[in-house]
N, C-alpha and C. Protein backbone atom coordinates (compact mmCIF):
# COMPACT_ATOMS: atom_id res chain seq x y z
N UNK A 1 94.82 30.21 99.42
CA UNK A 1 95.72 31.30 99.75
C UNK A 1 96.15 31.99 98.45
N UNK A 2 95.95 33.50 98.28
CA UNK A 2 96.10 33.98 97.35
C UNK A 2 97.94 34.32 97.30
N UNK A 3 98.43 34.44 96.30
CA UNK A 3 99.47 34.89 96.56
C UNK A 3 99.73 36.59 95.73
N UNK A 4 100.12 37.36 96.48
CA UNK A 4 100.90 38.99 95.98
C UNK A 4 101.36 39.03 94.99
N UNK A 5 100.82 39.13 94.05
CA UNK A 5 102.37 39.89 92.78
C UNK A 5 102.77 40.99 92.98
N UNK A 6 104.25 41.00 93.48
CA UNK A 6 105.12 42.36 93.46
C UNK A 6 105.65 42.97 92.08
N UNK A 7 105.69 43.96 91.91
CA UNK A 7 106.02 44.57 90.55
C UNK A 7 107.02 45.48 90.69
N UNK A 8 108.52 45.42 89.70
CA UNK A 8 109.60 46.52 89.89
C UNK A 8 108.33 48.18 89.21
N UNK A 9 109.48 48.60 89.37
CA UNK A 9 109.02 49.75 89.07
C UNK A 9 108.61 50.41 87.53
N UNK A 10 109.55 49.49 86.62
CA UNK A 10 109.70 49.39 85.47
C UNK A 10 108.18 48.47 84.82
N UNK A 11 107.76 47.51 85.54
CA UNK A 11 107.26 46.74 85.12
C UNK A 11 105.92 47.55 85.58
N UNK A 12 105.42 48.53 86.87
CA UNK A 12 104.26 49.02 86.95
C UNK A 12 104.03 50.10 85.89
N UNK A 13 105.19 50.51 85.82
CA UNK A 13 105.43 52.24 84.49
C UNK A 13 104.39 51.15 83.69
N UNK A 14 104.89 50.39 83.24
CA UNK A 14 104.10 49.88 81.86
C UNK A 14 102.85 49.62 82.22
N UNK A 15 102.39 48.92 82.78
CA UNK A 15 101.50 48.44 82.92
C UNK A 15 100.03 50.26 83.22
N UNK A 16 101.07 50.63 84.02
CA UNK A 16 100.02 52.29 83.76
C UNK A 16 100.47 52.75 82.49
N UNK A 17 101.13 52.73 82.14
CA UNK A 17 101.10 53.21 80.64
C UNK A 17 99.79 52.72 79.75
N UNK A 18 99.61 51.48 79.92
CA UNK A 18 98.24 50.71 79.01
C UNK A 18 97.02 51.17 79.90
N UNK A 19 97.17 51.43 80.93
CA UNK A 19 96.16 52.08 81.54
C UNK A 19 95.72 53.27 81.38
N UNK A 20 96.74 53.94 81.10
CA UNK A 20 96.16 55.46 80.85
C UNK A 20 96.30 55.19 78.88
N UNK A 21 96.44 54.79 78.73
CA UNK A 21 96.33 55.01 77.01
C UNK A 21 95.04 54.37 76.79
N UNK A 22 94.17 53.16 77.50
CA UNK A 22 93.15 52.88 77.16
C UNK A 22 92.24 53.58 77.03
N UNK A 23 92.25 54.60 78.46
CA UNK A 23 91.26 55.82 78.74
C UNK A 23 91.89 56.75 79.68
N UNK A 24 91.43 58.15 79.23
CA UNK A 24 92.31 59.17 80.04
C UNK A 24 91.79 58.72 81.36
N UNK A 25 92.73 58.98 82.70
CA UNK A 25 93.01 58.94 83.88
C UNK A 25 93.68 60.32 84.61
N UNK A 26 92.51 60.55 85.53
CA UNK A 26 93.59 61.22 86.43
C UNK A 26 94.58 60.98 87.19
N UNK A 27 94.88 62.08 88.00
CA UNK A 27 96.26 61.35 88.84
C UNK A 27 95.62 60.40 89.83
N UNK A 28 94.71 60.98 90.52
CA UNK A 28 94.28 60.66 91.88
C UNK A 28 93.57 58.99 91.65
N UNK A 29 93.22 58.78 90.73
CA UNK A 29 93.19 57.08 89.81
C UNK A 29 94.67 56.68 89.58
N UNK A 30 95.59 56.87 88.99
CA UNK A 30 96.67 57.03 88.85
C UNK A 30 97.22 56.09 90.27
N UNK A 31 97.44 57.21 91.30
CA UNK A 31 97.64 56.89 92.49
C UNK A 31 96.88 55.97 93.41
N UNK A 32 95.49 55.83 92.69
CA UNK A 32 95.30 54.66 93.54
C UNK A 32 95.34 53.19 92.81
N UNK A 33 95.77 53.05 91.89
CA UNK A 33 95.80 51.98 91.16
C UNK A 33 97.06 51.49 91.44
N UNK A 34 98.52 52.34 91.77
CA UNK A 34 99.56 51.95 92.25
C UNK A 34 99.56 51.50 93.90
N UNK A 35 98.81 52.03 94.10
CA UNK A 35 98.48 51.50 95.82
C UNK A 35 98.03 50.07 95.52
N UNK A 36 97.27 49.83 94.83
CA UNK A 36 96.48 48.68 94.98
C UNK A 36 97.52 47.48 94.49
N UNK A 37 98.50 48.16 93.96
CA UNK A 37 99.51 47.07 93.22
C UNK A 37 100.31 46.89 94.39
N UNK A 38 100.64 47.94 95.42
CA UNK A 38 101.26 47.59 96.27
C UNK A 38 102.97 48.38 96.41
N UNK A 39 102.27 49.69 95.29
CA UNK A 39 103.62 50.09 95.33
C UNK A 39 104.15 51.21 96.51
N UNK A 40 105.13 51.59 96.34
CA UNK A 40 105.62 52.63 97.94
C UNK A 40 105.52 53.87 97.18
N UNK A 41 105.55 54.74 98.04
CA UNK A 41 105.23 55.97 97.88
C UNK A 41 106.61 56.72 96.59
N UNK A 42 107.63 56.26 97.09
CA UNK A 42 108.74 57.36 96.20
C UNK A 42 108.69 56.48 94.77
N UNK A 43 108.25 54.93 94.44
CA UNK A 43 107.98 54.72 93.51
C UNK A 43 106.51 55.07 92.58
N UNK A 44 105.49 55.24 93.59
CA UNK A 44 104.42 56.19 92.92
C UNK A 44 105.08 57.23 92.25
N UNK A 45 105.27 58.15 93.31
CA UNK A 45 106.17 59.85 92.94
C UNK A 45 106.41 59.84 91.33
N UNK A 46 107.20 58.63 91.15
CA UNK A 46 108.33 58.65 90.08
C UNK A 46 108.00 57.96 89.14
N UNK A 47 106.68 57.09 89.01
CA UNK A 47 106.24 56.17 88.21
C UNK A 47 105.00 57.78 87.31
N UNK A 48 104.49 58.39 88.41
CA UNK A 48 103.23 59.53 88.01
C UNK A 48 103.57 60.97 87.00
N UNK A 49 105.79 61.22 87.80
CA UNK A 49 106.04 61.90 86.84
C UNK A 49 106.63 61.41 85.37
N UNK A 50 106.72 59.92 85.55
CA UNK A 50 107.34 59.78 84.63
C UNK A 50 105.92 60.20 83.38
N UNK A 51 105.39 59.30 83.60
CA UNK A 51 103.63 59.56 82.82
C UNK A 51 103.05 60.48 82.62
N UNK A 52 103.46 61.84 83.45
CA UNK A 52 103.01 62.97 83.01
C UNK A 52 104.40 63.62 82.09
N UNK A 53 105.59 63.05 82.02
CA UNK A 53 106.17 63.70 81.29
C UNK A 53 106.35 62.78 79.95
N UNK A 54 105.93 61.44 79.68
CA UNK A 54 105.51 61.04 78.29
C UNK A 54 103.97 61.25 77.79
N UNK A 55 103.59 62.48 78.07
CA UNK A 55 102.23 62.80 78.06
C UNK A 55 100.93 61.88 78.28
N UNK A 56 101.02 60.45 78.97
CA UNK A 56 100.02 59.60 79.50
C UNK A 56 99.26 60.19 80.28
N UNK A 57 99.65 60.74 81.16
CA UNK A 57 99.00 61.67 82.45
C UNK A 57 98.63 62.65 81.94
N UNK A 58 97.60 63.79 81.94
CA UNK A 58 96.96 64.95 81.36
C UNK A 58 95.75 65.42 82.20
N UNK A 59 96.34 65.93 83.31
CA UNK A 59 94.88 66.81 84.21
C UNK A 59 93.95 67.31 83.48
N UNK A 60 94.57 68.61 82.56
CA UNK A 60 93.47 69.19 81.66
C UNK A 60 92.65 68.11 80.60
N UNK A 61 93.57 67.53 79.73
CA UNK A 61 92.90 66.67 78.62
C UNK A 61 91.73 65.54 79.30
N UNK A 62 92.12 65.12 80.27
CA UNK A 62 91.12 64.06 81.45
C UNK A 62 90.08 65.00 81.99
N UNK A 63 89.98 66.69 82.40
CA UNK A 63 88.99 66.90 82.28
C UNK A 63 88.07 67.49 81.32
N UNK A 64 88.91 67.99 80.20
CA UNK A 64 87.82 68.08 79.07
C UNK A 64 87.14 66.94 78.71
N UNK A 65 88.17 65.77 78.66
CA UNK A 65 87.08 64.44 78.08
C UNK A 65 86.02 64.15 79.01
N UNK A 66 86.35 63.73 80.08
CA UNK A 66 85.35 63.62 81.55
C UNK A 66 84.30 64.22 81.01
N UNK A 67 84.46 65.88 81.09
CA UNK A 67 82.95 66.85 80.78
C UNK A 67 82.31 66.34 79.72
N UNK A 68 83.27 65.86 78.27
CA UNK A 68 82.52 66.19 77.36
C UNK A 68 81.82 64.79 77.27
N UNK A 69 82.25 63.70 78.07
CA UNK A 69 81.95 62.18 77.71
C UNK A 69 80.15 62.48 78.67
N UNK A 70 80.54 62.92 79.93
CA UNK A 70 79.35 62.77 80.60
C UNK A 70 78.13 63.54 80.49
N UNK A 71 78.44 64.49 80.04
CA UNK A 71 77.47 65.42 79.11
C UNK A 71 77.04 64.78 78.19
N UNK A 72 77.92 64.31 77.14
CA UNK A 72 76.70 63.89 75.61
C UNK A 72 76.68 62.10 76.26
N UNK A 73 76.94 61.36 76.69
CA UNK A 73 76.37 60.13 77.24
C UNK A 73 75.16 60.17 78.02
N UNK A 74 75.45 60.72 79.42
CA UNK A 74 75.04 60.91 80.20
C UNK A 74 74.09 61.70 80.75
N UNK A 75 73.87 62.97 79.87
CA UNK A 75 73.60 64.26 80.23
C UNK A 75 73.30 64.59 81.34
N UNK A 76 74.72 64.81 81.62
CA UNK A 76 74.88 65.27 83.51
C UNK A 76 74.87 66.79 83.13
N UNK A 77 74.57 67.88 83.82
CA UNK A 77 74.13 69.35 83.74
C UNK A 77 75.50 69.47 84.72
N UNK A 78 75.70 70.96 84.64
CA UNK A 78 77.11 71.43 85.40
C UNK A 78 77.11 71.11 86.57
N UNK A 79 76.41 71.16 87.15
CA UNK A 79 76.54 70.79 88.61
C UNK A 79 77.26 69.36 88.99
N UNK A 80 76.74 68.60 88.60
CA UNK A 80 76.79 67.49 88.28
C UNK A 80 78.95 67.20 88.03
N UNK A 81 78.46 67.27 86.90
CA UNK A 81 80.22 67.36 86.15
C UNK A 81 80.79 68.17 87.22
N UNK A 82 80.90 69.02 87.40
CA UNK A 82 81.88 69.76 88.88
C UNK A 82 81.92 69.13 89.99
N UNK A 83 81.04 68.68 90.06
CA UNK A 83 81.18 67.45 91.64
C UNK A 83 81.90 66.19 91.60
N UNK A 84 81.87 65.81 90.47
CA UNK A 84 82.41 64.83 89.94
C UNK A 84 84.06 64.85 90.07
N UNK A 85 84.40 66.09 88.82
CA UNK A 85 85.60 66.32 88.74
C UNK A 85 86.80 67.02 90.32
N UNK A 86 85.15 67.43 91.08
CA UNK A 86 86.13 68.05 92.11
C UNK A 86 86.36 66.65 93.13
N UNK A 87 85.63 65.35 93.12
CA UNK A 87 85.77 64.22 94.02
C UNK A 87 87.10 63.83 93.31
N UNK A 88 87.97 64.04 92.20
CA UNK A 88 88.95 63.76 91.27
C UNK A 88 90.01 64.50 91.65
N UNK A 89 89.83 65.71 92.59
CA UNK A 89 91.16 66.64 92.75
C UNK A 89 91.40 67.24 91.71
N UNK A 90 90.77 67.66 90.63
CA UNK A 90 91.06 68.55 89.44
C UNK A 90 90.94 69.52 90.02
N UNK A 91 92.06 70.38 89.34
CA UNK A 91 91.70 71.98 89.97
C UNK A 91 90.50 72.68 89.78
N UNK A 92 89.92 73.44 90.52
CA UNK A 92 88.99 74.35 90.15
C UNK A 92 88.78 74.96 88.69
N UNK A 93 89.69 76.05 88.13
CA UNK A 93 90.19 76.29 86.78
C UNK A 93 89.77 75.64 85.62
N UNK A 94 90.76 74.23 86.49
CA UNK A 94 90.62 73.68 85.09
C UNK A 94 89.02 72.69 85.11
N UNK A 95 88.35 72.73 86.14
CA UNK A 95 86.95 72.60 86.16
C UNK A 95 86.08 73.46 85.02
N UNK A 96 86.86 74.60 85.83
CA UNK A 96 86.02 75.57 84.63
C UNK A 96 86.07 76.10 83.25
N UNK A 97 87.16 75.46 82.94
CA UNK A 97 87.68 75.41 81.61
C UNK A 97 86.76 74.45 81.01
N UNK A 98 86.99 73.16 81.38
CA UNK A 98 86.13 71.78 81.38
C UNK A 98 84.69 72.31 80.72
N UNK A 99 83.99 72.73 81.91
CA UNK A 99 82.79 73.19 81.18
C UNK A 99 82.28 74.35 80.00
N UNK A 100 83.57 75.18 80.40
CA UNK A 100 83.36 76.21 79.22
C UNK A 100 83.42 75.87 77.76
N UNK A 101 84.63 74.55 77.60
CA UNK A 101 84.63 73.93 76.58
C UNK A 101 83.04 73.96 75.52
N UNK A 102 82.24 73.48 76.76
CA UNK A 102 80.68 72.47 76.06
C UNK A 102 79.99 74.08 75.75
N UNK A 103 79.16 74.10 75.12
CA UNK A 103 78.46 75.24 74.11
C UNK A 103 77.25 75.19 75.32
N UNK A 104 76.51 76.73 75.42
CA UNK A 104 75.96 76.82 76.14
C UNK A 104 74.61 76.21 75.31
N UNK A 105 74.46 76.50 74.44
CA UNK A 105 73.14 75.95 73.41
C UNK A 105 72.92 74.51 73.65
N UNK A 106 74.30 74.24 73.67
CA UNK A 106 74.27 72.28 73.66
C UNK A 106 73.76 71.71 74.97
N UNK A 107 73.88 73.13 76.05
CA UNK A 107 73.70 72.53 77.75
C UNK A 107 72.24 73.28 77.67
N UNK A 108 71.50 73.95 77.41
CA UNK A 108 70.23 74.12 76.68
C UNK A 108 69.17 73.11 76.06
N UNK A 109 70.02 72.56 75.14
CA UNK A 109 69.14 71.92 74.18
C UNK A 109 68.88 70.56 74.85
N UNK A 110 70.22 70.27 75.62
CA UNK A 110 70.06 68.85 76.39
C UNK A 110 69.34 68.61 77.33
N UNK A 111 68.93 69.94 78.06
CA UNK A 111 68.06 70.27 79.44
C UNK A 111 67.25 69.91 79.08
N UNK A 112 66.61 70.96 77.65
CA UNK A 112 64.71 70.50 77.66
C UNK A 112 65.14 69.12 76.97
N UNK A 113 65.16 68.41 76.36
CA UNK A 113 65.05 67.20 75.87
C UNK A 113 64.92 66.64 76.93
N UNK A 114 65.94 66.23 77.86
CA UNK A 114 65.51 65.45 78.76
C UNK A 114 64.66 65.73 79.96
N UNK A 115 64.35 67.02 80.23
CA UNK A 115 63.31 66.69 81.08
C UNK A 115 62.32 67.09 80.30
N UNK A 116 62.08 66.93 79.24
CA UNK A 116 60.61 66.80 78.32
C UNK A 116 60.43 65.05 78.47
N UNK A 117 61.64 64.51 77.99
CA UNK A 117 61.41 62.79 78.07
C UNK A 117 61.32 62.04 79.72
N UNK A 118 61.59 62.78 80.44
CA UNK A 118 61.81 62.59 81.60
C UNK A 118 60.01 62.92 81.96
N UNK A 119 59.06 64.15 81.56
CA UNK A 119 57.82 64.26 81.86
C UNK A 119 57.43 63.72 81.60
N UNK A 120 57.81 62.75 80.55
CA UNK A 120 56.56 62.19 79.51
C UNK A 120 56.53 60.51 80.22
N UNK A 121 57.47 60.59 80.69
CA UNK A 121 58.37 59.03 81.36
C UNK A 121 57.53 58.85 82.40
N UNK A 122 56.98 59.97 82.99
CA UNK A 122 56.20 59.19 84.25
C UNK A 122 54.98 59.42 84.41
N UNK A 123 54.44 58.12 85.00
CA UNK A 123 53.33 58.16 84.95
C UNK A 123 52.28 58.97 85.84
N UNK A 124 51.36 59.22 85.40
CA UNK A 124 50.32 60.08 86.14
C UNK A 124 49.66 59.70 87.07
N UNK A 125 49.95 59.36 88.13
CA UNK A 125 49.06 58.56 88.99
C UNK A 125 48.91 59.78 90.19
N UNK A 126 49.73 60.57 90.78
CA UNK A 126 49.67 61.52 91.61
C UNK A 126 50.47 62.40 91.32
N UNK A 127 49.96 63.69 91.05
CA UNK A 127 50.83 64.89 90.52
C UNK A 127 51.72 65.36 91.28
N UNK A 128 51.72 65.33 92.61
CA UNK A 128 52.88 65.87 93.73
C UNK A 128 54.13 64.41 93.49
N UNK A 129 53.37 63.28 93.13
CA UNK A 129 54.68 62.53 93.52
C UNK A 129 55.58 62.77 91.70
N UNK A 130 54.70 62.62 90.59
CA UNK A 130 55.19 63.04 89.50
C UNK A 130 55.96 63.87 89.64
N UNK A 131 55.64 65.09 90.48
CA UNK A 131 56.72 66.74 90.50
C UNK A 131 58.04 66.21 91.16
N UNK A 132 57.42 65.50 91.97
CA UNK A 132 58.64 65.39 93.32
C UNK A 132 59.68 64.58 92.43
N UNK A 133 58.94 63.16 91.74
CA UNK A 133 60.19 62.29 91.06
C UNK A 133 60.96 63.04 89.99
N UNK A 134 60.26 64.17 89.01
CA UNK A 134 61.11 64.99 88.06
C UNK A 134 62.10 65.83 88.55
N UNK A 135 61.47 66.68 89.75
CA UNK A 135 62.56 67.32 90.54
C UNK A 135 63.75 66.41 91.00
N UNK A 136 63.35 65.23 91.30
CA UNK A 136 64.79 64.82 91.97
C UNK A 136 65.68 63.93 91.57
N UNK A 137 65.38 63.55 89.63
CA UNK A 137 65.64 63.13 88.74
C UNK A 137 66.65 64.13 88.42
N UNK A 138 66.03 65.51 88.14
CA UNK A 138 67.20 66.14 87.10
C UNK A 138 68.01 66.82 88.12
N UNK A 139 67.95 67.12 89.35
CA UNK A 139 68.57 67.89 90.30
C UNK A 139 69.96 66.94 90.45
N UNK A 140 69.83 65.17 90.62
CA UNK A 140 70.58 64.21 90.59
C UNK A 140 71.27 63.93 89.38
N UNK A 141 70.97 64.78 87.88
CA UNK A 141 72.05 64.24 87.01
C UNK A 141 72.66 66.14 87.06
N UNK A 142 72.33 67.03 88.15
CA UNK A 142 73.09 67.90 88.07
C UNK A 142 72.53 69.06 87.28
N UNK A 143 71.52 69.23 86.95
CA UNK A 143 71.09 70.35 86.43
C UNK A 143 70.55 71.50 87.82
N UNK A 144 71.04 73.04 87.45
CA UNK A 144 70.30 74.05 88.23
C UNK A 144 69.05 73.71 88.89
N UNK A 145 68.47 73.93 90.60
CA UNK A 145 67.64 73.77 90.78
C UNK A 145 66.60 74.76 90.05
N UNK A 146 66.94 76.21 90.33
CA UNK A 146 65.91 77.08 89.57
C UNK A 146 65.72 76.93 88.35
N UNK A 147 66.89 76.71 87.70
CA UNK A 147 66.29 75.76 86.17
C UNK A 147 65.06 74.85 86.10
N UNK A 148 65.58 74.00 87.18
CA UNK A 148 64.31 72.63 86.97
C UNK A 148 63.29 72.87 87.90
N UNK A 149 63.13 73.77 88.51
CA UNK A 149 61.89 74.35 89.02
C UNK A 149 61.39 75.47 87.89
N UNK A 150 61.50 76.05 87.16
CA UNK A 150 60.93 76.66 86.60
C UNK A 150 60.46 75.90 84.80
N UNK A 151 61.15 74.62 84.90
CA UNK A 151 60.89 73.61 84.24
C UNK A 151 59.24 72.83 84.45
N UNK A 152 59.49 72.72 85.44
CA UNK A 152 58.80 72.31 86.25
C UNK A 152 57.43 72.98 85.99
N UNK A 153 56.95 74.34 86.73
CA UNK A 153 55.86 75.27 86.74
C UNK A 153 55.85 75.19 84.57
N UNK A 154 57.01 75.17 83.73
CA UNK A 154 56.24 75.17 82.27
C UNK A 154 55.51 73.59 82.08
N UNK A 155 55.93 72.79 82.58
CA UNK A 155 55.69 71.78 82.05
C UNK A 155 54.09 71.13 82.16
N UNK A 156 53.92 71.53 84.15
CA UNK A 156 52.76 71.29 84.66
C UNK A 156 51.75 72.30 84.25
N UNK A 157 52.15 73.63 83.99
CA UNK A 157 50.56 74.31 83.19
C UNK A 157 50.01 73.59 81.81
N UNK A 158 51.56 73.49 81.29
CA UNK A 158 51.30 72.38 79.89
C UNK A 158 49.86 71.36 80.55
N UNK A 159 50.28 70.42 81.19
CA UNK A 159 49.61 69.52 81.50
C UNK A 159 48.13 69.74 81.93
N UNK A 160 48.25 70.70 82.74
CA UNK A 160 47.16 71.14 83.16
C UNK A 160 46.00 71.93 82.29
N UNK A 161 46.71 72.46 80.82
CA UNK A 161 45.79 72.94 80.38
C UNK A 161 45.08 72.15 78.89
């Protein structure tokens, strides 16, 4: 039998405090991490403003980092990062702030790299299933479809010629 740890209110503040200082957090993490502790609603309320008013909490700063972490880790393409941030409840705006941040050259340069390493990655055994797995490789870390279809038609004349 497991037993509950209940937590005052004082004692969850802190404990999200080390939480959001480890790594930015949104609210909507925020709020469910106090659920899971078991807290009530008017002590959420008051635990979320307290944290957004000792600057722990930061909608905007959580989604610039978000963009900029999953982009150069990850290289998720915009699509991608917006879906993400909008499953997060970030505002729209500041979605688009988010991405405007990242340099368009840098969301460029990251495209062809990876689906150059991404062509080279698979093997040749049937060219429709090759197309099909590149297409649904980069479409899934969020890059433009007409991007990666026209990726696509450069890559395979490459090959072909």
């Amino acid at each position: 039998m497991t037993v509950k740890t209940t937590f005052t209110v004082d004692e969850a503040l802190q404990k999200l405090r080390n939480y959001c200082a480890y790594q930015e957090r949104c609210h909507k993490e925020v709020v469910q991490k106090l659920s899971e502790m078991g807290m009530i609603d008017a002590a959420i309320n008051q635990i979320v403003v307290s944290l957004i008013g000792d600057n722990y909490l930061n909608e905007e700063r959580f989604a610039f980092s978000y963009a900029r972490g999953k982009f150069s880790q990850k290289h998720y393409g915009k699509i991608r990062i917006q879906r993400e941030l909008k499953l997060r409840n970030i505002h729209p705006k500041l979605i688009q702030k988010a991405i405007d941040q990242i340099d368009s050259a840098d969301f460029d340069h990251a495209f062809e790299t990876l689906a150059d390493k991404k062509w080279e990655s698979l093997r040749k055994e049937n060219a429709l299933l090759k197309k099909k797995k590149f297409i649904d490789y980069m479409v899934y870390r969020g890059w433009e479809t007409e991007r990666v279809y026209d990726k696509l038609r450069s890559l395979s004349s490459r090959s072909n010629s």
